[in-house]
N, C-alpha and C. Protein backbone atom coordinates (compact mmCIF):
# COMPACT_ATOMS: atom_id res chain seq x y z
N UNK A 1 70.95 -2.68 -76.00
CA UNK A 1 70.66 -1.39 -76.66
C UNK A 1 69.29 -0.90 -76.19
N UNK A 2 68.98 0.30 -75.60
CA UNK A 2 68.38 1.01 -75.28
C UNK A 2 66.95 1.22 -75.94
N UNK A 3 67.55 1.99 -77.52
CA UNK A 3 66.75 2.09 -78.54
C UNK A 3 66.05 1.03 -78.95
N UNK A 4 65.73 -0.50 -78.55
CA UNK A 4 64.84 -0.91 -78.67
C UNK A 4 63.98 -1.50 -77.76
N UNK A 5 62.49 -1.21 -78.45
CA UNK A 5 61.81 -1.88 -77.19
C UNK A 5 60.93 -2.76 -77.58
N UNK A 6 60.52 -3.88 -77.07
CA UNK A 6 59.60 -5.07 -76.90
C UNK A 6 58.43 -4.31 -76.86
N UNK A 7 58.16 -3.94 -75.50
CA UNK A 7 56.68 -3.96 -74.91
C UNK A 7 55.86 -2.74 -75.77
N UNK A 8 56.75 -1.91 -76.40
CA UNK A 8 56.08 -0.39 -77.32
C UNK A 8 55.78 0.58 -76.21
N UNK A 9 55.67 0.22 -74.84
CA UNK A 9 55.55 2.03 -73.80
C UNK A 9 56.11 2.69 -74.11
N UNK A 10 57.30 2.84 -74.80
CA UNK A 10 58.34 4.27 -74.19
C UNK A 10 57.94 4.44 -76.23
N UNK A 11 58.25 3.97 -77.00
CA UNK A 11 57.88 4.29 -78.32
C UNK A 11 56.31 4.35 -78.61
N UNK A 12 55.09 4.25 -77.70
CA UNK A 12 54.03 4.81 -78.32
C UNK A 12 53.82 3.17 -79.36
N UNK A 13 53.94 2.53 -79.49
CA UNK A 13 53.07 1.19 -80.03
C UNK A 13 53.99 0.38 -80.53
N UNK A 14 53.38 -1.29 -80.10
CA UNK A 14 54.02 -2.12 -81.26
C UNK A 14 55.38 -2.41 -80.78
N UNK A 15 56.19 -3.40 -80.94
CA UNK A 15 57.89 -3.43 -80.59
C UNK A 15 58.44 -3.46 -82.12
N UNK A 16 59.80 -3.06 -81.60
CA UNK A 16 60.50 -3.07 -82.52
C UNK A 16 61.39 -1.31 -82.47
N UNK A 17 61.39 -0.93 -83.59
CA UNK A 17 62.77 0.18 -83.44
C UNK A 17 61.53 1.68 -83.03
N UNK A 18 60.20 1.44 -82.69
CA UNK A 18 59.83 2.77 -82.41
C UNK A 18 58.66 3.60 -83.39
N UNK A 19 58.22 2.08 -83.87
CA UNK A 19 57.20 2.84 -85.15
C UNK A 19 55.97 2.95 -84.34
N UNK A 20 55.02 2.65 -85.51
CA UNK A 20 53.20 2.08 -85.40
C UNK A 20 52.40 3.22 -84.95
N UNK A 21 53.20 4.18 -83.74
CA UNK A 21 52.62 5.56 -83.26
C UNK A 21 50.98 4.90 -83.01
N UNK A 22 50.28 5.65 -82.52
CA UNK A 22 48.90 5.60 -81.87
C UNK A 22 47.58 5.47 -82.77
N UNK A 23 48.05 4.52 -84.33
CA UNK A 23 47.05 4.39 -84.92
C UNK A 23 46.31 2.78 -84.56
N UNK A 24 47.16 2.25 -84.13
CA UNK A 24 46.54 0.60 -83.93
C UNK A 24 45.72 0.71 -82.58
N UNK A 25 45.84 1.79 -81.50
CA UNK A 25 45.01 2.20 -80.60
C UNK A 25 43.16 2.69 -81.10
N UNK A 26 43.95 3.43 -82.08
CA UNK A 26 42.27 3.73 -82.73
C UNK A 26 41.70 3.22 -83.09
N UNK A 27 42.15 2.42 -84.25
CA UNK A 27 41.18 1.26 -84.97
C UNK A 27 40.80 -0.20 -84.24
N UNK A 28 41.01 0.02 -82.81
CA UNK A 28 40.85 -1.01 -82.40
C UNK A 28 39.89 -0.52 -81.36
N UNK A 29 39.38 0.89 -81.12
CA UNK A 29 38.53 1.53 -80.23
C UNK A 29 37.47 1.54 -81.22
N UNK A 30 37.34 1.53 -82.45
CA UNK A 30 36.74 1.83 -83.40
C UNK A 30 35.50 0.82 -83.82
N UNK A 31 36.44 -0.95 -83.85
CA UNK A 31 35.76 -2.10 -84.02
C UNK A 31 34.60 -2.24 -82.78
N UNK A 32 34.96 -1.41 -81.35
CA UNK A 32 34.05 -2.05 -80.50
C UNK A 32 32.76 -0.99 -80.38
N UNK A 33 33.07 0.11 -81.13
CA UNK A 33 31.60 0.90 -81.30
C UNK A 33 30.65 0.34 -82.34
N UNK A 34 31.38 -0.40 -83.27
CA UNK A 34 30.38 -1.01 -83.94
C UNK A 34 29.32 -2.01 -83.57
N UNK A 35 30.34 -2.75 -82.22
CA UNK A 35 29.87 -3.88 -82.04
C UNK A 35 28.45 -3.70 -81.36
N UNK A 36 28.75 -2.68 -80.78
CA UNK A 36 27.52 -1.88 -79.84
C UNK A 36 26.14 -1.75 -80.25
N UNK A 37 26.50 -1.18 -81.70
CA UNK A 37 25.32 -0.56 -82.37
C UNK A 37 24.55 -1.19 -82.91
N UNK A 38 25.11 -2.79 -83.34
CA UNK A 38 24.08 -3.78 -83.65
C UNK A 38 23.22 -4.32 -82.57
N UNK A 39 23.67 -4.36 -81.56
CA UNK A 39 22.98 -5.07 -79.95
C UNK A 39 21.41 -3.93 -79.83
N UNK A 40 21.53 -2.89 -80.33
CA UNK A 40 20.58 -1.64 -79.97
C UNK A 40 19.85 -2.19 -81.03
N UNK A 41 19.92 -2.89 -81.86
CA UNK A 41 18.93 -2.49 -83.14
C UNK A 41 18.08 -3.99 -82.57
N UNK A 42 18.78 -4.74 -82.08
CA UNK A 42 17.65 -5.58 -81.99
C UNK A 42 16.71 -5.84 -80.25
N UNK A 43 17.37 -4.75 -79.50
CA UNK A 43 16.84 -4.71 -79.25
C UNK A 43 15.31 -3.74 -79.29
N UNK A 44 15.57 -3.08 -80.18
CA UNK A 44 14.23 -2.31 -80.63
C UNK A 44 13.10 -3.18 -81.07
N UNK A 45 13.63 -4.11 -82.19
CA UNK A 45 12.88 -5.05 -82.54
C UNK A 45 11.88 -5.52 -81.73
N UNK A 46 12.20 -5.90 -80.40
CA UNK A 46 11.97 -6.77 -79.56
C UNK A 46 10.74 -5.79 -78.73
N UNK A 47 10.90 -4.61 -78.77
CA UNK A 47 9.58 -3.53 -78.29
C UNK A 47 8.43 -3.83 -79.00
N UNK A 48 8.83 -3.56 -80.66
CA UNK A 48 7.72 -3.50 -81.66
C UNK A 48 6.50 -4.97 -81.32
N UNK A 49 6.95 -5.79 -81.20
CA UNK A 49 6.43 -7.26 -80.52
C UNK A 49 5.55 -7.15 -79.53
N UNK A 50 5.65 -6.34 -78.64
CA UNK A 50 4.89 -6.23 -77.23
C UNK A 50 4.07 -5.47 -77.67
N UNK A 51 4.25 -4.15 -78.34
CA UNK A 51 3.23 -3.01 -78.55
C UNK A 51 1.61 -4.06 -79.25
N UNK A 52 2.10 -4.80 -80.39
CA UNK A 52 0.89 -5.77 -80.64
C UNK A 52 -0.17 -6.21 -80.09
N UNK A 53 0.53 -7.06 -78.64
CA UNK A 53 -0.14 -7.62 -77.96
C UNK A 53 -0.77 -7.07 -77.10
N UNK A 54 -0.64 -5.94 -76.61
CA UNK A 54 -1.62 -4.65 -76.11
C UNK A 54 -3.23 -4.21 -76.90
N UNK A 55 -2.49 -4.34 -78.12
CA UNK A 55 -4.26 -3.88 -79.21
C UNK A 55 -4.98 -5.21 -78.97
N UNK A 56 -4.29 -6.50 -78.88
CA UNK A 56 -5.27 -7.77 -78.75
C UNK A 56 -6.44 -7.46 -77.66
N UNK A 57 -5.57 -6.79 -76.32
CA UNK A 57 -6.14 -6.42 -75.02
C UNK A 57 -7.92 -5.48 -75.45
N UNK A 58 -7.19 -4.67 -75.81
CA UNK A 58 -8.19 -3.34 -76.25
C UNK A 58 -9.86 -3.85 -76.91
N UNK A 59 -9.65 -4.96 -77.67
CA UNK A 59 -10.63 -5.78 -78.81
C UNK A 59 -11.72 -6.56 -77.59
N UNK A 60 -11.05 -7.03 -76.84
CA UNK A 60 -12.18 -7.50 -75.91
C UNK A 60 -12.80 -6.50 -75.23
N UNK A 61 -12.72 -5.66 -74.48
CA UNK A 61 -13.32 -4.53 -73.88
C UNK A 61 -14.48 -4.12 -74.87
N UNK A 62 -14.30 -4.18 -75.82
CA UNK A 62 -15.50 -3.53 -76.88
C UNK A 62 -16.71 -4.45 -76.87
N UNK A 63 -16.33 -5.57 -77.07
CA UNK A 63 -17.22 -6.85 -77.11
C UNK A 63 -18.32 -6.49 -75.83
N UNK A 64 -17.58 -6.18 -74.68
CA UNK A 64 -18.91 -6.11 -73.19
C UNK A 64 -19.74 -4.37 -73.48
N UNK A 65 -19.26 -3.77 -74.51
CA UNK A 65 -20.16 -3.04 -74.31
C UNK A 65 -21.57 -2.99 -75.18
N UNK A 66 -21.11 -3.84 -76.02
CA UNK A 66 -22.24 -4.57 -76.92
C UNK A 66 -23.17 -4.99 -76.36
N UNK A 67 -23.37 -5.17 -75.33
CA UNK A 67 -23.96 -5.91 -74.19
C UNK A 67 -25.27 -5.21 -73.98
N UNK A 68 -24.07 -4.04 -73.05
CA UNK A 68 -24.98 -2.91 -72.29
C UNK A 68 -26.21 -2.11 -73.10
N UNK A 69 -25.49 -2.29 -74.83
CA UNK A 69 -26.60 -1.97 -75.59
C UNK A 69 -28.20 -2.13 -75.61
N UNK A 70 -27.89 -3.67 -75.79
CA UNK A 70 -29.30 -4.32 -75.84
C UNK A 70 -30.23 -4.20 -74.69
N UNK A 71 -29.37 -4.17 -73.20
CA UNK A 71 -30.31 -3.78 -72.40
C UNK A 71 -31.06 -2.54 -72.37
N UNK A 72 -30.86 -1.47 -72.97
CA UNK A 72 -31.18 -0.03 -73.16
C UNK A 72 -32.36 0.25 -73.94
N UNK A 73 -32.43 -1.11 -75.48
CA UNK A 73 -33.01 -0.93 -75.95
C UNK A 73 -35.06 -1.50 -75.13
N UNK A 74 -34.33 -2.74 -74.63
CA UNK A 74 -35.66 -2.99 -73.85
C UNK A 74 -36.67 -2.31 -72.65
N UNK A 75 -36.47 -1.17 -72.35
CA UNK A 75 -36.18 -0.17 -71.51
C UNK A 75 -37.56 0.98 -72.28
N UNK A 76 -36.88 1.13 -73.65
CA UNK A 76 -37.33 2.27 -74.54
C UNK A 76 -39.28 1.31 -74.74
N UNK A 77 -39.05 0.48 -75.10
CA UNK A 77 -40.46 -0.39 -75.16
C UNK A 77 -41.64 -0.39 -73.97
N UNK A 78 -40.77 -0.45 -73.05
CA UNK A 78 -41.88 -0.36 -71.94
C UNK A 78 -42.52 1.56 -72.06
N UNK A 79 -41.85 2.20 -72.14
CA UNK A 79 -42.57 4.00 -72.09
C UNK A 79 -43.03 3.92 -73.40
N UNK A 80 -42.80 3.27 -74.61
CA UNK A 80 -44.15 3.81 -75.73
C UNK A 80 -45.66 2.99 -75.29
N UNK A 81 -45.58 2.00 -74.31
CA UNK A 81 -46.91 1.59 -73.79
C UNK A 81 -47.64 2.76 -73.23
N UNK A 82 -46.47 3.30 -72.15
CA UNK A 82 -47.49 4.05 -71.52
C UNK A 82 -47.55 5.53 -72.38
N UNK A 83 -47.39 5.55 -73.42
CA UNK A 83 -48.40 6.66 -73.89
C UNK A 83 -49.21 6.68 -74.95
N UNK A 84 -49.53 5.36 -75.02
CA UNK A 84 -50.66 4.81 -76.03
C UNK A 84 -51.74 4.89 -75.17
N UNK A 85 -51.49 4.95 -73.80
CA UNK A 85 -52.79 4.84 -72.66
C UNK A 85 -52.94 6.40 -72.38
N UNK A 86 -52.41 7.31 -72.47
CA UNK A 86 -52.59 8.58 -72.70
C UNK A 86 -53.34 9.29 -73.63
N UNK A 87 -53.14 8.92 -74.75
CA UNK A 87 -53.45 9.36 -76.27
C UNK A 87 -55.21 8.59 -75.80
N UNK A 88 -55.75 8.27 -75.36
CA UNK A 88 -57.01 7.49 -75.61
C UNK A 88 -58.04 8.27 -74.43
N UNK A 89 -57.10 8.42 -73.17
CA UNK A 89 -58.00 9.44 -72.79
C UNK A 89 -58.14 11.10 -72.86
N UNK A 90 -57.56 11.30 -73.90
CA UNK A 90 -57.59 12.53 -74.41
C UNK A 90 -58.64 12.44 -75.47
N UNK A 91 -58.59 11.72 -76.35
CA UNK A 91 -60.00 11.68 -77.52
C UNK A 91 -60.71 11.63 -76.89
N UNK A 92 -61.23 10.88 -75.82
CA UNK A 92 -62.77 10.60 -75.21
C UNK A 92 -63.07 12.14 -74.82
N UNK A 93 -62.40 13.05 -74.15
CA UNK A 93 -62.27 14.37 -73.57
C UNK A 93 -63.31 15.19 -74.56
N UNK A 94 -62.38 15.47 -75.86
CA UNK A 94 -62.55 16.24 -77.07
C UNK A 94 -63.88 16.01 -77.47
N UNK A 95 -64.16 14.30 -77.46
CA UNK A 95 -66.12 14.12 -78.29
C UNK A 95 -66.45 14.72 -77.02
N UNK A 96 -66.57 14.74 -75.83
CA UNK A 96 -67.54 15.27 -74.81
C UNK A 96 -68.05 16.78 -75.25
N UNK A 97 -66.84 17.61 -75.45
CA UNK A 97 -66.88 18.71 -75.85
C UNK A 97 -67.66 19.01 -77.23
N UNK A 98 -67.40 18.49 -77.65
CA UNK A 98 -68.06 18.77 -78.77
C UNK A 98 -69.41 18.63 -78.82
N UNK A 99 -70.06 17.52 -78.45
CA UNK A 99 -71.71 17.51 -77.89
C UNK A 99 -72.75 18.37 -77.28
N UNK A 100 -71.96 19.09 -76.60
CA UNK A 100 -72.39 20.52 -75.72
C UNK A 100 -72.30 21.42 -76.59
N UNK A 101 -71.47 21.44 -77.83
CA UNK A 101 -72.10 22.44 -78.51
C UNK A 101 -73.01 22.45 -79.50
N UNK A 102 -72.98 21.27 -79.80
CA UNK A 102 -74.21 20.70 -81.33
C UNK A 102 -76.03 21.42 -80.14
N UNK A 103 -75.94 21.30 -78.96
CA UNK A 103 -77.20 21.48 -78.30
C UNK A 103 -77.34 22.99 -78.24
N UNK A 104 -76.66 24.05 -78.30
CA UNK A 104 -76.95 24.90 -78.14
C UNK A 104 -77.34 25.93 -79.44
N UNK A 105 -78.65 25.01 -79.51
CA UNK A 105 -79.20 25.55 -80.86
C UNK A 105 -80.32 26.17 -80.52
N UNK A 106 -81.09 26.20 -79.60
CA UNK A 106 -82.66 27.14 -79.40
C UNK A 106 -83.77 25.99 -79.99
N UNK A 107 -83.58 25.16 -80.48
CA UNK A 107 -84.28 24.41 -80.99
C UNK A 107 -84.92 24.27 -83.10
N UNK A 108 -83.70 25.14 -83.43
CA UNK A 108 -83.58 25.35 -84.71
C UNK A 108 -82.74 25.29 -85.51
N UNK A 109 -82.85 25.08 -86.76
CA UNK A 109 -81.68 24.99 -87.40
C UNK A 109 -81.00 26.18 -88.28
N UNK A 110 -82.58 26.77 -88.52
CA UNK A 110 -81.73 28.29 -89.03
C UNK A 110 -80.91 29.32 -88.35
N UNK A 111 -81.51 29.16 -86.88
CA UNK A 111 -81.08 30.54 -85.86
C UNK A 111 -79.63 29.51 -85.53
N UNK A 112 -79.25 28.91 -85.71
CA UNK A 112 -77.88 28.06 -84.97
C UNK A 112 -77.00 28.85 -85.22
N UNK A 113 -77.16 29.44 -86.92
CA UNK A 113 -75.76 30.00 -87.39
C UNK A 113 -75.80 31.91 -86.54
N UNK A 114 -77.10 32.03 -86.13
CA UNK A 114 -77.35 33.67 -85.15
C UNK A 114 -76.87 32.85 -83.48
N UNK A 115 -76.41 31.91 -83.42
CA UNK A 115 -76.29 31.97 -81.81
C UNK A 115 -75.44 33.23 -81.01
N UNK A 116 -74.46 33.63 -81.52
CA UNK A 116 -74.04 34.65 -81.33
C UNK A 116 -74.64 35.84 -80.43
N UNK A 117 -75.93 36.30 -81.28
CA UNK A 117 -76.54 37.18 -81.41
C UNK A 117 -77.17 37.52 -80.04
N UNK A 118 -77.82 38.60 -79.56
CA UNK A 118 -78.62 38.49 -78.40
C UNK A 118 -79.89 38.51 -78.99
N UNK A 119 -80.36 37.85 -77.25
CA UNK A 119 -81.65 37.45 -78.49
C UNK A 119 -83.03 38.85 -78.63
N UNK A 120 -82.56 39.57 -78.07
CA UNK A 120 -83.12 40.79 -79.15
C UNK A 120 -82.87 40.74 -80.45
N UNK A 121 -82.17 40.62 -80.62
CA UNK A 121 -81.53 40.73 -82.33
C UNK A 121 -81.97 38.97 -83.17
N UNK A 122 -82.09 38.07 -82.38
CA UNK A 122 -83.01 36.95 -82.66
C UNK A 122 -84.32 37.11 -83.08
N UNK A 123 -85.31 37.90 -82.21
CA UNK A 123 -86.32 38.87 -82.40
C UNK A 123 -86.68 39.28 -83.75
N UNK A 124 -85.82 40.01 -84.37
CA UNK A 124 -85.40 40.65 -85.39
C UNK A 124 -85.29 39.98 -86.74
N UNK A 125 -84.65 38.92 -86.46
CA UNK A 125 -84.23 38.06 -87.54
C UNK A 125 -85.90 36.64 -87.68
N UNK A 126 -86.35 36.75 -86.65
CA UNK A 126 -87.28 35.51 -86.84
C UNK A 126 -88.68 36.65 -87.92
N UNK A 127 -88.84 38.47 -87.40
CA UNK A 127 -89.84 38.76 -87.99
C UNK A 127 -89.50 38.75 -89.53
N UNK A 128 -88.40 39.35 -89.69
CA UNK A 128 -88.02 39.30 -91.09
C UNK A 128 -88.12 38.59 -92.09
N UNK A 129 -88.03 36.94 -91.77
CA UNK A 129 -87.87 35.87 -92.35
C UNK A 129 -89.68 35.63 -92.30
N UNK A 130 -90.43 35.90 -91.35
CA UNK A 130 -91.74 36.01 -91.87
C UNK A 130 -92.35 36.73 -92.60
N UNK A 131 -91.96 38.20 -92.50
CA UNK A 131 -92.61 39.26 -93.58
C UNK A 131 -92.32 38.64 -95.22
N UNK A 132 -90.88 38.08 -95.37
CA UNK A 132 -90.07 37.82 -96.63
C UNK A 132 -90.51 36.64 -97.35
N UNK A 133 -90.43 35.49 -96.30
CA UNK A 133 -90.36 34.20 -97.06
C UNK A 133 -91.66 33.28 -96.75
N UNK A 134 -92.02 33.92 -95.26
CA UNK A 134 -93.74 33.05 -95.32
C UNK A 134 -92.77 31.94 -94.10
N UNK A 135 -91.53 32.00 -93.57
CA UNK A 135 -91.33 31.30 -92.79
C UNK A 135 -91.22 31.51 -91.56
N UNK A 136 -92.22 30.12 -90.79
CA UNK A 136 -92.43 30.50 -89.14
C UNK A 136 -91.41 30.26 -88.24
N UNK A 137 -90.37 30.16 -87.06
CA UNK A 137 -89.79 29.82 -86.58
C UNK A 137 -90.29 29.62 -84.88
């Protein structure tokens, strides 16, 4: 008899009188997408692991620049010497100056505050102070 078949080609699935139709095809395409999707998950896992051991990398690099610090600072010490040797011959400068002017008095102490003056007008100021006060200059 014709109408039956073993192998299921000519009926579309399964032997026997012609059933099953094309659902045991699906659910059996179905089981192997699953199988798939677990294999992906671990391999993700397996990334997250490596990314770690990269920051370990990063931690030493910092350490050598700690380094370069300290040399920088010894550097800064040597230039505040040299302008402590600066600062000293500048004061000596300033008293010089100043000495040259304490002398330019005429030889008095009242007329010091008339240096200004010409000394016509010195003239002036020495008779005054004699007519007034009885003082000689």
């Amino acid at each position: 008899m014709a109408a039956y078949e073993t192998n299921g080609n000519a009926s579309g699935g399964g032997g026997g009188w012609g059933g099953g139709g094309p659902t045991n095809e699906n659910c059996a395409k179905k089981k192997k997408k699953k199988k798939k999707k677990k294999k992906k998950k671990k391999k993700k896992k397996k990334k997250k692991k490596k990314k770690k051991k990269k920051k370990k990398k990063k931690k030493k690099k910092k350490k050598k620049k700690k380094k370069k610090k300290k040399k920088k600072k010894k550097k800064k010490k040597k230039k505040k010497k040299k302008k402590k040797k600066k600062k000293k011959t500048k004061k000596k400068k300033k008293k010089k100056k100043k000495k040259k002017k304490k002398n330019n008095d005429n030889g008095s102490v009242v007329l010091g505050r008339f240096s200004n003056l010409a000394p016509y007008h010195v003239k002036l100021v020495r008779e005054k102070l004699t007519r007034k006060w009885g003082v000689e200059i």
